[in-house]
Protein backbone atom coordinates (compact mmCIF):
# COMPACT_ATOMS: atom_id res chain seq x y z
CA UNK A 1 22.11 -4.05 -12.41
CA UNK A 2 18.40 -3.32 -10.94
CA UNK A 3 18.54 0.36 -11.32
CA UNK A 4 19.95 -0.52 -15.23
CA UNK A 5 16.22 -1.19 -15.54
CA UNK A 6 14.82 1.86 -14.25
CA UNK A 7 13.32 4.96 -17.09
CA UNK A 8 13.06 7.45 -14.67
CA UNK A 9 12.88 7.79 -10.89
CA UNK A 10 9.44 9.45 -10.19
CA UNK A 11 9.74 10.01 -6.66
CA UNK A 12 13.27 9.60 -4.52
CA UNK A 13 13.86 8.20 -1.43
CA UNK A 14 14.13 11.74 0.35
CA UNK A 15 10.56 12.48 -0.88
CA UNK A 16 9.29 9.12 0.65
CA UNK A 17 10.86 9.45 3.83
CA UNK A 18 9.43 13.29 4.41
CA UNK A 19 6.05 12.18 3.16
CA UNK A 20 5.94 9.67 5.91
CA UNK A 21 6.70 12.07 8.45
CA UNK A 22 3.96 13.92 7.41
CA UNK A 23 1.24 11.09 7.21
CA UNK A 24 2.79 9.52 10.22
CA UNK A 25 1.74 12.66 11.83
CA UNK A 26 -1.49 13.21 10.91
CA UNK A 27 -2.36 9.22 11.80
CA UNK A 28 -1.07 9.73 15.07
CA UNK A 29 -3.58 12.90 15.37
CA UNK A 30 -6.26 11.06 13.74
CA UNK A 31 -6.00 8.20 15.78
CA UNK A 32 -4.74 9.68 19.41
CA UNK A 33 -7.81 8.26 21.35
CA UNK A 34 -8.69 5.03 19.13
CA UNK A 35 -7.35 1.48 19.06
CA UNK A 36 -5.21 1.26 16.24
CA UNK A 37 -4.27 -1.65 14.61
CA UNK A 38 -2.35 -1.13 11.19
CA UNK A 39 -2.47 -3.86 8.62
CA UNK A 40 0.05 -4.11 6.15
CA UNK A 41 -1.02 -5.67 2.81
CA UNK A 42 1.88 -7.73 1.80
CA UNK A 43 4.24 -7.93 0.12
CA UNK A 44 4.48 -5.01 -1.25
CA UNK A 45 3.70 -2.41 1.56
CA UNK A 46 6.52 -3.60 3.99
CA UNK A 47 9.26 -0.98 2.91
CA UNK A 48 6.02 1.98 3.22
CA UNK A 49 5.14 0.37 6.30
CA UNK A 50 8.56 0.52 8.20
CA UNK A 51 9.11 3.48 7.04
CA UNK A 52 5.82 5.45 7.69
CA UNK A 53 5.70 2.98 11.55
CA UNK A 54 8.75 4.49 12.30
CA UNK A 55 6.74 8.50 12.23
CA UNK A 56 3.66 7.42 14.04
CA UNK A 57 4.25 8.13 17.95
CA UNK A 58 0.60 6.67 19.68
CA UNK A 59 0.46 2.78 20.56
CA UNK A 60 -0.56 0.30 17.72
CA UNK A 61 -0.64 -2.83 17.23
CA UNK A 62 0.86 -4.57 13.50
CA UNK A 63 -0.55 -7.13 11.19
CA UNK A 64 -0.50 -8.68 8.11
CA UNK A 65 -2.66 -9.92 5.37
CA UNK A 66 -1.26 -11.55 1.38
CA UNK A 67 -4.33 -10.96 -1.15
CA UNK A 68 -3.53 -11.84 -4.51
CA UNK A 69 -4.80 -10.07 -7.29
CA UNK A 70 -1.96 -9.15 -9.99
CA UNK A 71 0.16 -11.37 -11.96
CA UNK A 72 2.65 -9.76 -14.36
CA UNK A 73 1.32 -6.14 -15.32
CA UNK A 74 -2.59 -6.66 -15.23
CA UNK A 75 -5.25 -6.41 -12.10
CA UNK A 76 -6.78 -9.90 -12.57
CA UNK A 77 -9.98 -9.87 -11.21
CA UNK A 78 -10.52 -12.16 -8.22
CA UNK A 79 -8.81 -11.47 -5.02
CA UNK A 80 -7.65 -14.70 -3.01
CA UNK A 81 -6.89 -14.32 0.99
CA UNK A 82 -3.84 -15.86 1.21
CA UNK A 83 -2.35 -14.88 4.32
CA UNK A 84 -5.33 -13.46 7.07
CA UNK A 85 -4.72 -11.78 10.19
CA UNK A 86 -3.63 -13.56 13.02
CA UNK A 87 -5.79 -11.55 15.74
CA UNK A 88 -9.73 -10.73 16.28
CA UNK A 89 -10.33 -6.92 14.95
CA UNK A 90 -13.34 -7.20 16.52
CA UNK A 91 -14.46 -3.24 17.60
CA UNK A 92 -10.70 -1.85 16.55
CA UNK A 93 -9.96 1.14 14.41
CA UNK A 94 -8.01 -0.64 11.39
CA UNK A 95 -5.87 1.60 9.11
CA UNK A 96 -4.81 -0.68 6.04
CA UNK A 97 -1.41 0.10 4.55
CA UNK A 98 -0.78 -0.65 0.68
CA UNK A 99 1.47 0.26 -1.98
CA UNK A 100 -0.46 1.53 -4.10
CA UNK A 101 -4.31 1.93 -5.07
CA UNK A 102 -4.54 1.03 -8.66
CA UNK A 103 -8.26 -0.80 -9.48
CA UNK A 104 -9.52 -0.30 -5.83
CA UNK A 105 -10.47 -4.30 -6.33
CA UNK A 106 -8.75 -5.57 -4.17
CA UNK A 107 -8.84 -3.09 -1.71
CA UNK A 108 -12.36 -2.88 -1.40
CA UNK A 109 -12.34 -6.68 -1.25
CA UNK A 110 -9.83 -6.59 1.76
CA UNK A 111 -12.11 -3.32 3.25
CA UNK A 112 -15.23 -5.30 2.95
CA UNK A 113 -13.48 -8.45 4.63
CA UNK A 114 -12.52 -6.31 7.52
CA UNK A 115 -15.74 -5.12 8.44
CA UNK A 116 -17.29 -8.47 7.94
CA UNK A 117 -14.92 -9.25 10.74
CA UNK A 118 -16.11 -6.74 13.28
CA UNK A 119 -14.15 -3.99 12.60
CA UNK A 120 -14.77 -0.46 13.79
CA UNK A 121 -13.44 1.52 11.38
CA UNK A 122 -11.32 0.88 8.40
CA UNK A 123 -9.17 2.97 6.42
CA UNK A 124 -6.30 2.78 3.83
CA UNK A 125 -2.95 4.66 3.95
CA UNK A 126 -1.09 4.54 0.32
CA UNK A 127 2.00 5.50 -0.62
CA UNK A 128 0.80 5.62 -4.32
CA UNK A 129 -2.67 6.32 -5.96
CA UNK A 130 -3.21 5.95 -9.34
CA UNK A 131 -6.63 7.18 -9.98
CA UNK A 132 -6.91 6.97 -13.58
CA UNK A 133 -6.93 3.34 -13.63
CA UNK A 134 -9.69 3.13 -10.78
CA UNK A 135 -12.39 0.64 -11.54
CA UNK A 136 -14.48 0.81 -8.19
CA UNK A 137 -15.34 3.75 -6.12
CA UNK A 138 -12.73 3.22 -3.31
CA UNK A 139 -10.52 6.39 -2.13
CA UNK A 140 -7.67 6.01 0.22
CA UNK A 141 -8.07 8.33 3.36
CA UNK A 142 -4.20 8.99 3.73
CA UNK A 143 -2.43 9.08 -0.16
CA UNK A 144 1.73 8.97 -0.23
CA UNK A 145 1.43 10.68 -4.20
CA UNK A 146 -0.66 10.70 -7.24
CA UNK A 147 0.94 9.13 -10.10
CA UNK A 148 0.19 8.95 -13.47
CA UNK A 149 -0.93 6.13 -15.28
CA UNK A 150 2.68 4.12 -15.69
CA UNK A 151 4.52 0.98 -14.88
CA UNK A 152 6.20 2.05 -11.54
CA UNK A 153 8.26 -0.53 -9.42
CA UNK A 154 10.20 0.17 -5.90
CA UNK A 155 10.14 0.75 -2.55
CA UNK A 156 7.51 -2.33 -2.35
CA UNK A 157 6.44 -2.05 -5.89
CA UNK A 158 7.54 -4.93 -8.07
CA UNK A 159 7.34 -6.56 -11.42
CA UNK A 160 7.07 -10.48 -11.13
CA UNK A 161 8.60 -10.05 -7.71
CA UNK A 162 11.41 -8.09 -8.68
CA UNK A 163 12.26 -4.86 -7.62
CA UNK A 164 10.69 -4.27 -4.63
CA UNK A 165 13.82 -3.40 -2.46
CA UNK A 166 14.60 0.00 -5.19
CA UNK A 167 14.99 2.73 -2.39
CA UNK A 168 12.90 4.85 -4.44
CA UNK A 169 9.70 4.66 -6.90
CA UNK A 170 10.68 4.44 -10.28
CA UNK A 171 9.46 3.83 -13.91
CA UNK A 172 10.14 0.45 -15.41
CA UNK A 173 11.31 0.36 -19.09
CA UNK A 174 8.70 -0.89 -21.29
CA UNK A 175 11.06 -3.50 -23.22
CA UNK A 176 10.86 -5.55 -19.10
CA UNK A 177 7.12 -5.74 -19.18
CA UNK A 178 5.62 -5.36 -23.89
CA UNK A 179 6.14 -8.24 -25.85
């Protein structure tokens, strides 16, 4: 069983879904007279996204970009575009959503992107920031919870794809991941 798997649950599902009321109501302030388009980063921000979509109450329009940048438990470092958006962003107010801000690579890769592309504004929404592994200066406007520096999997997180559908964010079990 998946949860078999799981050290420790940092943060329950409870915690995730009051968080997002509480971002989804300071985007919706933020953003009341702007033309928001949120992009979800996939795969792994769909569960954050639905969830934190459901709490924001001004019009928006959704998208989606796939960067790759991580295979097993280390940031690699080139970013591929994958999956791009299927819309101009020309002059719109672009609030990225992602699972978690680990590197900043590849989000400042995907920030940089969207500006190239006309963008007005772009910001990042994260249900997870893990600062201490930061290699470039990038800071999310709208952070979910700080977490320390370990192996965490769920609600979007995953290890080799696996995972991701955990209701909650929890800490893998190092025997899954050392060897």
């Amino acid at each position: 069983m998946m949860s078999d798997d799981v050290k420790e649950v940092l943060i329950s599902e409870e915690e995730i879904v009051e968080r997002c009321r509480e971002l989804g109501a300071q985007i919706s302030e933020d953003y009341a007279d702007k033309d928001l388009v949120i992009v979800g980063l996939l795969k792994g921000s769909v569960p954050f996204m639905a969830e934190l979509m459901k709490n924001i109450s001004i019009d928006c329009e959704v998208e989606f970009m796939a960067v790759a940048s991580y295979s097993g438990t280390e940031s690699q470092g080139d970013v591929r575009i994958l999956k791009d958006l299927d819309r101009s962003i020309q002059g719109e107010d672009v609030l990225i959503v992602e699972d978690i801000v680990d590197t900043g690579k590849t989000l400042l890769k995907v920030k940089e992107l969207l500006y190239s592309k006309g963008a007005r504004s772009v910001k990042v929404v994260s249900l997870l920031d893990k600062p201490s592994r930061r290699i470039v200066d990038i800071q999310a406007e709208y952070v979910g919870f700080t977490v320390e520096d370990k192996f965490v999997i769920g609600f979007g997180l995953d290890f080799n794809q696996k995972y991701r559908n955990l209701p909650y964010v929890g800490v893998l079990k190092e025997e899954f991941y050392e060897g």
